[in-house]
PDB file of N, CA and C in Angstrom:
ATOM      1  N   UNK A   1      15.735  -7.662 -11.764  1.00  0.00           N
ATOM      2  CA  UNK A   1      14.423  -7.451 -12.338  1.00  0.00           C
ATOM      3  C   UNK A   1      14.060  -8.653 -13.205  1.00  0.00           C
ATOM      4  N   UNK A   2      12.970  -9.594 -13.031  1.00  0.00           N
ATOM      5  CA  UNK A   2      12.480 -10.479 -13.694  1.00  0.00           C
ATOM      6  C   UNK A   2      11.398 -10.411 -14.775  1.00  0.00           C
ATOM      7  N   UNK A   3      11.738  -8.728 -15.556  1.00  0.00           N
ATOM      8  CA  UNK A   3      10.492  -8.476 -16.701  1.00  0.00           C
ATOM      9  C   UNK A   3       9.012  -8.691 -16.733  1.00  0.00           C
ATOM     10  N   UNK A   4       9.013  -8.475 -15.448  1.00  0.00           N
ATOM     11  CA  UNK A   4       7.517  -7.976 -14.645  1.00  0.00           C
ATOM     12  C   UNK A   4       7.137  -6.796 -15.100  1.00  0.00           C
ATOM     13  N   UNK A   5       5.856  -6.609 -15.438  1.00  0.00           N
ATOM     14  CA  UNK A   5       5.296  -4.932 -15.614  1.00  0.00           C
ATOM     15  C   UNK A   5       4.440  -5.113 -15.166  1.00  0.00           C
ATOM     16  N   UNK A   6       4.622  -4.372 -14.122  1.00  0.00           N
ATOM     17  CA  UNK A   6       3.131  -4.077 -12.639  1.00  0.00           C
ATOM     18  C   UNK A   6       2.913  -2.342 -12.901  1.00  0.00           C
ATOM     19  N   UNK A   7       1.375  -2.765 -12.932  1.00  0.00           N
ATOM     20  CA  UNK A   7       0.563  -1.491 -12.486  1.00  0.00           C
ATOM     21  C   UNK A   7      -0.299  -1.602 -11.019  1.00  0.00           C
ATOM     22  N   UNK A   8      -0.223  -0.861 -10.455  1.00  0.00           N
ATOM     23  CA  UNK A   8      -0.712  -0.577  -8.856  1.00  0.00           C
ATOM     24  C   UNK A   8      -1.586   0.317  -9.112  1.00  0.00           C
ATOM     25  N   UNK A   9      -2.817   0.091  -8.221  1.00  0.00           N
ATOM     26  CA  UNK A   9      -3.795   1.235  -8.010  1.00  0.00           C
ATOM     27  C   UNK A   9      -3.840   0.921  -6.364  1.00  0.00           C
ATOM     28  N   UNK A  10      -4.369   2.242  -5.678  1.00  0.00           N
ATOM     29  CA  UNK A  10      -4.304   2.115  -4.336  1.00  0.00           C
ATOM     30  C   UNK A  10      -5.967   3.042  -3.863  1.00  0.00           C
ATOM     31  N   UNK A  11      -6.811   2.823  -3.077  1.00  0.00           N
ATOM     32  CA  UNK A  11      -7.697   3.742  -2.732  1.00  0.00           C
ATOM     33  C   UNK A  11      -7.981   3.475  -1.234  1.00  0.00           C
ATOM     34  N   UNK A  12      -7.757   5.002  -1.082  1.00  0.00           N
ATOM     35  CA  UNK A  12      -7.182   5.331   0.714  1.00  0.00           C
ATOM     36  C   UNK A  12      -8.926   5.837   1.048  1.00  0.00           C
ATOM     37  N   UNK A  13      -9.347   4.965   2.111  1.00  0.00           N
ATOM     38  CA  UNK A  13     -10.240   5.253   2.694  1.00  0.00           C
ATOM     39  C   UNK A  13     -10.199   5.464   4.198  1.00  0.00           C
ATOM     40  N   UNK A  14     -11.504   5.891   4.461  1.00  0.00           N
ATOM     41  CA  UNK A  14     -11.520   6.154   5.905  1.00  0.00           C
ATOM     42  C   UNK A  14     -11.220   4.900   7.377  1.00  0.00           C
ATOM     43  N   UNK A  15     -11.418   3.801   6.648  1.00  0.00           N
ATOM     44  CA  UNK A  15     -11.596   2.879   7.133  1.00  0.00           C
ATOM     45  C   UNK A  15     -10.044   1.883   6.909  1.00  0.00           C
ATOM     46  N   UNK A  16      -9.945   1.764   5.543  1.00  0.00           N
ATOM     47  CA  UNK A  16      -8.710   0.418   4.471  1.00  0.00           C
ATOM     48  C   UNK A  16      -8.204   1.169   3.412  1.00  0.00           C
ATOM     49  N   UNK A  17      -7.201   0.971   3.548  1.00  0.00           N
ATOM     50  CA  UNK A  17      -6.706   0.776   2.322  1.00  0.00           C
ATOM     51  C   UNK A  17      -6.245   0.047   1.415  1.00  0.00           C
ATOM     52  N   UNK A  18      -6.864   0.088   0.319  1.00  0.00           N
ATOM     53  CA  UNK A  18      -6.877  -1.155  -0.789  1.00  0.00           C
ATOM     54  C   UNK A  18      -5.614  -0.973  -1.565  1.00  0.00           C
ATOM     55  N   UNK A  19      -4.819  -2.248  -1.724  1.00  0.00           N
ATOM     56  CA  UNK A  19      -3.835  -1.944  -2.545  1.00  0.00           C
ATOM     57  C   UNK A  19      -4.194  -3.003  -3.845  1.00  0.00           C
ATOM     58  N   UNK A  20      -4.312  -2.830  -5.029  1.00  0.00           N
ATOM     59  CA  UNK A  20      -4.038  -3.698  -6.085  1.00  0.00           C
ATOM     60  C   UNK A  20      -3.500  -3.948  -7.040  1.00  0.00           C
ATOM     61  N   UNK A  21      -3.108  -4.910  -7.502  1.00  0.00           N
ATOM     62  CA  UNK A  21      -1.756  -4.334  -8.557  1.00  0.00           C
ATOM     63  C   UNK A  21      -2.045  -5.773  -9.684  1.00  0.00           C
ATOM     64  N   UNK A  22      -1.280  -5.283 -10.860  1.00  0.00           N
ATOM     65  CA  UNK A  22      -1.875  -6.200 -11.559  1.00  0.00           C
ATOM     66  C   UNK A  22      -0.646  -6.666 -12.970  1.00  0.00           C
ATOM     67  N   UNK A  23      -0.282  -7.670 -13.414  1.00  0.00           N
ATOM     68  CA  UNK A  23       0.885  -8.156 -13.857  1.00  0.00           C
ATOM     69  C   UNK A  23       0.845  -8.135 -15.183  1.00  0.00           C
ATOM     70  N   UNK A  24       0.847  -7.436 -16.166  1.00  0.00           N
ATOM     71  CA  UNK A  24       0.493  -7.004 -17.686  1.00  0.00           C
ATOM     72  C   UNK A  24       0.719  -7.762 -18.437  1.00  0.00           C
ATOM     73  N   UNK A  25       1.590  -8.284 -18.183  1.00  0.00           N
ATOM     74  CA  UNK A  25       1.967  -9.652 -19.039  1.00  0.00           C
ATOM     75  C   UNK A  25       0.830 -10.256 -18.889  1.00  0.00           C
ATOM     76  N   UNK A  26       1.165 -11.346 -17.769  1.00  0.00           N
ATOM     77  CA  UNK A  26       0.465 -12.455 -17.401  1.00  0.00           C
ATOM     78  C   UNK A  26      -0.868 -12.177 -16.803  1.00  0.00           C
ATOM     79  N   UNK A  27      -1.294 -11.013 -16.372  1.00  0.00           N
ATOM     80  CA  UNK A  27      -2.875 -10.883 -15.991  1.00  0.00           C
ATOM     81  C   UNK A  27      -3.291 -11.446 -14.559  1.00  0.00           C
ATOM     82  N   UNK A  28      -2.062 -11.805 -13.751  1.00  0.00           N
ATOM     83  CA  UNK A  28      -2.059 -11.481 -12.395  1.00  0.00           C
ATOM     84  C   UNK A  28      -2.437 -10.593 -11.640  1.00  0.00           C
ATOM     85  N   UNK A  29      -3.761 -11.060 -10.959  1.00  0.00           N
ATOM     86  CA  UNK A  29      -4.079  -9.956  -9.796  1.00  0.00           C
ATOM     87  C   UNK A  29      -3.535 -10.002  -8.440  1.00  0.00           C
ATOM     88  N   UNK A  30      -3.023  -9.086  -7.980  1.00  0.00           N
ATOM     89  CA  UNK A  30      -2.788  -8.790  -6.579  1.00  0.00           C
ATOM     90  C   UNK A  30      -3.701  -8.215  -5.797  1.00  0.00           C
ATOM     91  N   UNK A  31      -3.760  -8.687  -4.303  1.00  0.00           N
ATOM     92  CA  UNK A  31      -4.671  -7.996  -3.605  1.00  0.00           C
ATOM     93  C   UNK A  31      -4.036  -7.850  -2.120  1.00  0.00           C
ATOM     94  N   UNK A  32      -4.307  -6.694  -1.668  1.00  0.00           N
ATOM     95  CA  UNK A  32      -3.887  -6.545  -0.186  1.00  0.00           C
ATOM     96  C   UNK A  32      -4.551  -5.203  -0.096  1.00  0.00           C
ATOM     97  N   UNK A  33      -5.239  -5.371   1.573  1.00  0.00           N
ATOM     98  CA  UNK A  33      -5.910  -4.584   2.778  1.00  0.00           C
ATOM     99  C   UNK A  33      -5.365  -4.025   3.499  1.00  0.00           C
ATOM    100  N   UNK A  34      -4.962  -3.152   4.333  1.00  0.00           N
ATOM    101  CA  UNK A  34      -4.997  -2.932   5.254  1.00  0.00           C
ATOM    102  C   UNK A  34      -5.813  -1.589   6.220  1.00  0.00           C
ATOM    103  N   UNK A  35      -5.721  -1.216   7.840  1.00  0.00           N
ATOM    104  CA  UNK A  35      -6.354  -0.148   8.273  1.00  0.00           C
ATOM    105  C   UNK A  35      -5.474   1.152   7.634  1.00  0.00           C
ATOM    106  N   UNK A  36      -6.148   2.063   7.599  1.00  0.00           N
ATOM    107  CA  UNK A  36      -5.979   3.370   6.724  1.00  0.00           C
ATOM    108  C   UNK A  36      -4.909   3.610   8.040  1.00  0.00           C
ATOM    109  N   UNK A  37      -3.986   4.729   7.712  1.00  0.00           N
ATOM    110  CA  UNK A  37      -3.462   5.734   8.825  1.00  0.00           C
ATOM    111  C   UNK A  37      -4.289   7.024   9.048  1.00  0.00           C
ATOM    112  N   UNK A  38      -4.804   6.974   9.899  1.00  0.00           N
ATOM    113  CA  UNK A  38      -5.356   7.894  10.288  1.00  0.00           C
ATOM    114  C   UNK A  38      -4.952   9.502  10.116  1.00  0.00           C
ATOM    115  N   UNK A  39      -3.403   9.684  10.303  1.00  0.00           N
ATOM    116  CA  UNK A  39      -2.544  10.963  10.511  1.00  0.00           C
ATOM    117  C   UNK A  39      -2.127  11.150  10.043  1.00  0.00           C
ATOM    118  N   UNK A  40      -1.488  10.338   9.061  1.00  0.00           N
ATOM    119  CA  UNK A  40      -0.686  10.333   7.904  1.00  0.00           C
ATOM    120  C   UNK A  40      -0.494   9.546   6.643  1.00  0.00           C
ATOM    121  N   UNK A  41      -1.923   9.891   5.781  1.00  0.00           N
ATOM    122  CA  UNK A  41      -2.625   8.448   4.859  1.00  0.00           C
ATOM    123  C   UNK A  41      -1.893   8.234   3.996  1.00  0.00           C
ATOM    124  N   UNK A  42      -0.536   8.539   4.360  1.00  0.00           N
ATOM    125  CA  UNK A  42       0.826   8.123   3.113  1.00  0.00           C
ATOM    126  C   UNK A  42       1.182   6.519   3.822  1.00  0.00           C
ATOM    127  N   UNK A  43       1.104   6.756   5.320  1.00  0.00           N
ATOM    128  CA  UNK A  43       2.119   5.566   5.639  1.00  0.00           C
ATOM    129  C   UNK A  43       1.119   3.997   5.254  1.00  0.00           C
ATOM    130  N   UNK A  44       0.274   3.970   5.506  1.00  0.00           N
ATOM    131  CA  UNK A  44      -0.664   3.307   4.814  1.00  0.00           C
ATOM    132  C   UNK A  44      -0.426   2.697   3.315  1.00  0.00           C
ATOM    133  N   UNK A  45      -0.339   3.566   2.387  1.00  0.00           N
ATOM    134  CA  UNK A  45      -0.160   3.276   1.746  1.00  0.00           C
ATOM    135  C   UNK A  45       0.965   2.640   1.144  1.00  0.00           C
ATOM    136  N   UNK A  46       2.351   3.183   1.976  1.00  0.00           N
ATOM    137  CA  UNK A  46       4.189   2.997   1.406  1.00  0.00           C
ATOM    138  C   UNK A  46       4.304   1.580   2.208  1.00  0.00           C
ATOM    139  N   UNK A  47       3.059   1.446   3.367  1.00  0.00           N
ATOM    140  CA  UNK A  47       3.583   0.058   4.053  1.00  0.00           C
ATOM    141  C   UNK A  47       2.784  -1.105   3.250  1.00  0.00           C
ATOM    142  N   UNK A  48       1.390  -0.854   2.646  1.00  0.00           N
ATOM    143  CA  UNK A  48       0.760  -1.527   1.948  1.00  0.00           C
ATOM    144  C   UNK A  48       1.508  -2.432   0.745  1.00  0.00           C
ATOM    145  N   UNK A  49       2.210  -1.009   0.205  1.00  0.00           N
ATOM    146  CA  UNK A  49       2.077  -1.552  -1.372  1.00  0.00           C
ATOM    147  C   UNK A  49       3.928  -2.587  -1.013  1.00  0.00           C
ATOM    148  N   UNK A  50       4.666  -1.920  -0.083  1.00  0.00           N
ATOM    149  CA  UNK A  50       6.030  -2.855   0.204  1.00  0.00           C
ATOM    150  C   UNK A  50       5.343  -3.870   1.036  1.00  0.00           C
ATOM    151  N   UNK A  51       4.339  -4.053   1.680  1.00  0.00           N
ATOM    152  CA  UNK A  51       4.111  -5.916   1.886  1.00  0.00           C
ATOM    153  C   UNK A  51       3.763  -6.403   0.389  1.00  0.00           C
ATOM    154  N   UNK A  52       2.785  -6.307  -0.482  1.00  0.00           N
ATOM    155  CA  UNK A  52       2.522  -7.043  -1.952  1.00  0.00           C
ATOM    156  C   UNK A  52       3.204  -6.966  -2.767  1.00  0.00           C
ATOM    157  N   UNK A  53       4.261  -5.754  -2.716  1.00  0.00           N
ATOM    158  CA  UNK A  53       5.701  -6.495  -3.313  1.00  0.00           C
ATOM    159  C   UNK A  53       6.296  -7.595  -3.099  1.00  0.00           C
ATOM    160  N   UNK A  54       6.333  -7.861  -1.493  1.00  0.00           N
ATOM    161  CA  UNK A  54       7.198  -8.851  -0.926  1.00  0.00           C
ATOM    162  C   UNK A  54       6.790  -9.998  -1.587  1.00  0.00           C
ATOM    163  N   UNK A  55       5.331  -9.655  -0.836  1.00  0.00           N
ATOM    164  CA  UNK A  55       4.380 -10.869  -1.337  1.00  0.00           C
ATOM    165  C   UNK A  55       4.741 -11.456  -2.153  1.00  0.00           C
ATOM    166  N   UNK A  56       4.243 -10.474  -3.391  1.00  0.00           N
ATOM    167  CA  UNK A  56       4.384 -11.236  -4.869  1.00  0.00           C
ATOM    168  C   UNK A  56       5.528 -11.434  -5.402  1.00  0.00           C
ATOM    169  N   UNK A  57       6.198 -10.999  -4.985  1.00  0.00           N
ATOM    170  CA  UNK A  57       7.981 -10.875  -5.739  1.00  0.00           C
ATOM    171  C   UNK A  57       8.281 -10.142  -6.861  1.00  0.00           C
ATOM    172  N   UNK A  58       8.244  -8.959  -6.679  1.00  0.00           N
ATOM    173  CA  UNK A  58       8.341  -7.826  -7.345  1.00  0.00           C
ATOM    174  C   UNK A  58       8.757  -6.556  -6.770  1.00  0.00           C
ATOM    175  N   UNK A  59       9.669  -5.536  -7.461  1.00  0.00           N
ATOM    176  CA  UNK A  59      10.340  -4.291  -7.219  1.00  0.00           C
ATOM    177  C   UNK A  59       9.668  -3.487  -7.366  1.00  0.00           C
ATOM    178  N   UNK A  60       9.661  -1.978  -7.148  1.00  0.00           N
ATOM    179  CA  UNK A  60       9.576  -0.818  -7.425  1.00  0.00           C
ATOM    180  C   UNK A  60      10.311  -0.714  -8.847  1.00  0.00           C
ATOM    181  N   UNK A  61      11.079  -1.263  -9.375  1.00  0.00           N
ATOM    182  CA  UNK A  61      11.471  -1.287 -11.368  1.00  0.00           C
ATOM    183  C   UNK A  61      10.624  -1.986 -12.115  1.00  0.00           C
ATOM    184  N   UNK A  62       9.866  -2.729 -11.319  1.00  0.00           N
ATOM    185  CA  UNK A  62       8.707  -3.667 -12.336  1.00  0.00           C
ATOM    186  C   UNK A  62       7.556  -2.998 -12.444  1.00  0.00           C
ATOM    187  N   UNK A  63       7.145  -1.731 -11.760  1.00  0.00           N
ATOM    188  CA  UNK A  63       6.093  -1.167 -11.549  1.00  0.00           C
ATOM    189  C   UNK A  63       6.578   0.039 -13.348  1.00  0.00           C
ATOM    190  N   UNK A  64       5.216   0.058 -13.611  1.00  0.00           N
ATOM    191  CA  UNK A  64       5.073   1.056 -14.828  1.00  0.00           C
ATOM    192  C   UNK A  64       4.121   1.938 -14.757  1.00  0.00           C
ATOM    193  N   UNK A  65       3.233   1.761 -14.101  1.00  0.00           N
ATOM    194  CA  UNK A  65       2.201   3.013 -13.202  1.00  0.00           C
ATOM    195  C   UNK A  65       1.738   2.794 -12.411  1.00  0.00           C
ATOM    196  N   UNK A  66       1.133   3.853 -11.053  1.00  0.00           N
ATOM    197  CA  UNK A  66       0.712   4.193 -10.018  1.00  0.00           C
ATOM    198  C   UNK A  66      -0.213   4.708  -9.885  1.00  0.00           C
ATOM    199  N   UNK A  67      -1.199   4.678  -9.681  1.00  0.00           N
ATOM    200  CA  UNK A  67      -2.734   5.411  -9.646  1.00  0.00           C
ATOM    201  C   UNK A  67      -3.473   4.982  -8.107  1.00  0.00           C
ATOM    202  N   UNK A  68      -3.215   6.714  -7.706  1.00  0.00           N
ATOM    203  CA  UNK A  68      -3.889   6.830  -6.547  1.00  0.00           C
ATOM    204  C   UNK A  68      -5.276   7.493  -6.508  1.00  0.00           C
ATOM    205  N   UNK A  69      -6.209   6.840  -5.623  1.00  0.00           N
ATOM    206  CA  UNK A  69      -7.341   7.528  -5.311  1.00  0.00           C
ATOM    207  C   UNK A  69      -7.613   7.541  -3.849  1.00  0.00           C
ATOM    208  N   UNK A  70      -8.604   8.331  -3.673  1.00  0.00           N
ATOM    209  CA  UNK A  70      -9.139   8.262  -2.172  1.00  0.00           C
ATOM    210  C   UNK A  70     -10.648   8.750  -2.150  1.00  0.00           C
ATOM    211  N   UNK A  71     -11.221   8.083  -0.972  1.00  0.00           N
ATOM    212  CA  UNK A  71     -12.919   8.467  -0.780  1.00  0.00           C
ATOM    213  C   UNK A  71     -12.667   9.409   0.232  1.00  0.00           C
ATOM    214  N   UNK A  72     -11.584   9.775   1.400  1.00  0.00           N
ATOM    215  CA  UNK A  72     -11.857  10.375   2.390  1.00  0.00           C
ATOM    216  C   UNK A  72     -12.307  11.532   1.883  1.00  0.00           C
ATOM    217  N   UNK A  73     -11.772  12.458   0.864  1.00  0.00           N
ATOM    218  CA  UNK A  73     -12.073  13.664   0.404  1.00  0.00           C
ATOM    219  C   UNK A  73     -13.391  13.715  -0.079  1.00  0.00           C
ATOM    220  N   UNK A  74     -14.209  12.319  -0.586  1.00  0.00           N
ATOM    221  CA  UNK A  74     -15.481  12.661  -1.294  1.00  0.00           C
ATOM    222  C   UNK A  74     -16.141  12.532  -0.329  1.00  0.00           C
ATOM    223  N   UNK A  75     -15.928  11.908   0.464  1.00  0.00           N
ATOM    224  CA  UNK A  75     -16.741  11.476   1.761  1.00  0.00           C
ATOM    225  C   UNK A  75     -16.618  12.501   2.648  1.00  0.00           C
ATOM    226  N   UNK A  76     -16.171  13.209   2.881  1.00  0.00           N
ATOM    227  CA  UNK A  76     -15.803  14.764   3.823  1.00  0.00           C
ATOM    228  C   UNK A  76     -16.671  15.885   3.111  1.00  0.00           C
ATOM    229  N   UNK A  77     -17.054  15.406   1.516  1.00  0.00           N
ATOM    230  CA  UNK A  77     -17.638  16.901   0.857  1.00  0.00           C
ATOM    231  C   UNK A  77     -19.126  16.402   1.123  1.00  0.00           C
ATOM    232  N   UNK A  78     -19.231  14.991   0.498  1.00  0.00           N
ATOM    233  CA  UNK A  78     -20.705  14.460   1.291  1.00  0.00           C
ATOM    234  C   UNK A  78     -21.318  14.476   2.119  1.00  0.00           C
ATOM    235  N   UNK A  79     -20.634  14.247   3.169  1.00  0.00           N
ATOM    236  CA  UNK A  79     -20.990  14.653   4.695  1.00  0.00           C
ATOM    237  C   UNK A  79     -20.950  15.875   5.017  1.00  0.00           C
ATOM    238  N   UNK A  80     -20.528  16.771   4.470  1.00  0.00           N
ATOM    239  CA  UNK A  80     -20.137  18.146   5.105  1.00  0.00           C
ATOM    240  C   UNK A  80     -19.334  18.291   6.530  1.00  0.00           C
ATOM    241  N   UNK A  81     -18.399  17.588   6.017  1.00  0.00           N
ATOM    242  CA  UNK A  81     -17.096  17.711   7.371  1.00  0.00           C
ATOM    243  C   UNK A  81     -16.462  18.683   7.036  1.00  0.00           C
ATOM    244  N   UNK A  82     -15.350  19.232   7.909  1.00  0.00           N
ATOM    245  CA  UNK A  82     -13.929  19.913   7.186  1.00  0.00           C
ATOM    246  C   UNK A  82     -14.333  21.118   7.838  1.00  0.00           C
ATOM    247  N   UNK A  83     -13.357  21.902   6.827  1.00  0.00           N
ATOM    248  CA  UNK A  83     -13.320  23.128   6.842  1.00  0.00           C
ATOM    249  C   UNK A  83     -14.083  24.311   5.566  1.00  0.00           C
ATOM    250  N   UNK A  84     -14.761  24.938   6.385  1.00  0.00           N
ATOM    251  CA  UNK A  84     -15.804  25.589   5.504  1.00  0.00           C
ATOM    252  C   UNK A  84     -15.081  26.234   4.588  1.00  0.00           C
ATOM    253  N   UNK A  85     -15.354  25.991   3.585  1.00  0.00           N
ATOM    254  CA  UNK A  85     -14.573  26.781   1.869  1.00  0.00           C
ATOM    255  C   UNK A  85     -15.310  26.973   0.806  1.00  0.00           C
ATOM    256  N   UNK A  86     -14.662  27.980  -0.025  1.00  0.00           N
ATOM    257  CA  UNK A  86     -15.336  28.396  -1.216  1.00  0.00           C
ATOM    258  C   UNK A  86     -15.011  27.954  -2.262  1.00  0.00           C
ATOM    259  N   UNK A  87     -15.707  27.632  -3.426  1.00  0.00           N
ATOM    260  CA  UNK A  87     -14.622  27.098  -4.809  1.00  0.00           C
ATOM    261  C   UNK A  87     -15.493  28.132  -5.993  1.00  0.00           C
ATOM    262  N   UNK A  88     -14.380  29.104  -6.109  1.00  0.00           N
ATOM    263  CA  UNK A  88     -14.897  30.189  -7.219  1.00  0.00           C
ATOM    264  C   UNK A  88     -14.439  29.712  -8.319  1.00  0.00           C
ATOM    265  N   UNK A  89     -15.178  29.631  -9.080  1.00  0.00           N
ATOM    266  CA  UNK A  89     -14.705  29.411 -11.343  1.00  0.00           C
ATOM    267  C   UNK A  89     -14.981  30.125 -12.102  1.00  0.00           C
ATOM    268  N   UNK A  90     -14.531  30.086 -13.439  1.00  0.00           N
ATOM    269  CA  UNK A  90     -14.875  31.597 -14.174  1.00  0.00           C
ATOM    270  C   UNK A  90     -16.174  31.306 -14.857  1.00  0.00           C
ATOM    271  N   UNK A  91     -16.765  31.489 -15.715  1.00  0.00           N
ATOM    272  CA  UNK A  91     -17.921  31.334 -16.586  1.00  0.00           C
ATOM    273  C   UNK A  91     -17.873  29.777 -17.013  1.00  0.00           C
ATOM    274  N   UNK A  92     -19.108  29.105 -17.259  1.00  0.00           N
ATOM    275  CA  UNK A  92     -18.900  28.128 -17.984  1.00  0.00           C
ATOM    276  C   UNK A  92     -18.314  26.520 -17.035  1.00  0.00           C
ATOM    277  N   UNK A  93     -17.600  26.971 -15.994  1.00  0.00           N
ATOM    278  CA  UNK A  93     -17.371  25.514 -15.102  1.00  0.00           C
ATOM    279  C   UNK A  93     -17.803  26.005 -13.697  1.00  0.00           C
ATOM    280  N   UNK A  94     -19.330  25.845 -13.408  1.00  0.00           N
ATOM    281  CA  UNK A  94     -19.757  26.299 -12.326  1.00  0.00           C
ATOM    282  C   UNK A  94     -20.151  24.480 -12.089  1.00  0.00           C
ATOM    283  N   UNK A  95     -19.951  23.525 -12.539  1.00  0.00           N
ATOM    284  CA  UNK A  95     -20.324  22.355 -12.028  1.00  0.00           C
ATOM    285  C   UNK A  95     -19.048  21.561 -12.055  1.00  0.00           C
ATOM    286  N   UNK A  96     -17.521  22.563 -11.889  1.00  0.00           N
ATOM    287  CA  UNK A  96     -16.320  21.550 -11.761  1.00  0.00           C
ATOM    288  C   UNK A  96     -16.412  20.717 -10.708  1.00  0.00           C
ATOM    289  N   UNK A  97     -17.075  20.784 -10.045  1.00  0.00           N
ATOM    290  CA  UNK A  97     -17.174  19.664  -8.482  1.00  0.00           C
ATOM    291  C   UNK A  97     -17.462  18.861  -8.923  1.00  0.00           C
TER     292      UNK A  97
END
């Protein structure tokens, strides 16, 4: 370990997935693309973020947080894809969406 502290953010879309990561110390940005997995939007991501490790030269011990997002889910409620569902709340959070 070369006292790297990387934070990674990743956002899984329908299309790419963005990996970026960023070097706390030094204020190094990382950047890497690739196509989403379609079937399984994990592998996408576990193959993403181990190429910009390589890349950059850095471990999974230099990393200090992980922050995942994704549009497919907002983009599925937008569009009205999916599967038809209900989201019941008690009083007071009728706008948790």
């Amino acid at each position: 370990m070369d006292g790297r502290t990387i934070r990674i953010g990743v956002d899984v879309g329908g299309t790419n997935t963005d990996i970026c990561a960023i070097d706390e110390k030094s204020g190094e940005l990382m950047v890497y693309k690739l196509p989403s997995s379609l079937h399984d939007q994990s592998a996408a991501v576990v193959e993403g973020v181990k190429i910009i490790a390589e890349e950059y030269g850095f471990s999974g011990e230099d990393v200090s947080r992980f922050m995942h997002g994704t549009t497919v889910a907002t983009n599925a409620i937008l569009e009205g894809r999916g599967a038809r569902t209900a989201l019941i709340t008690t009083g007071g959070f009728r706008d948790l969406l």
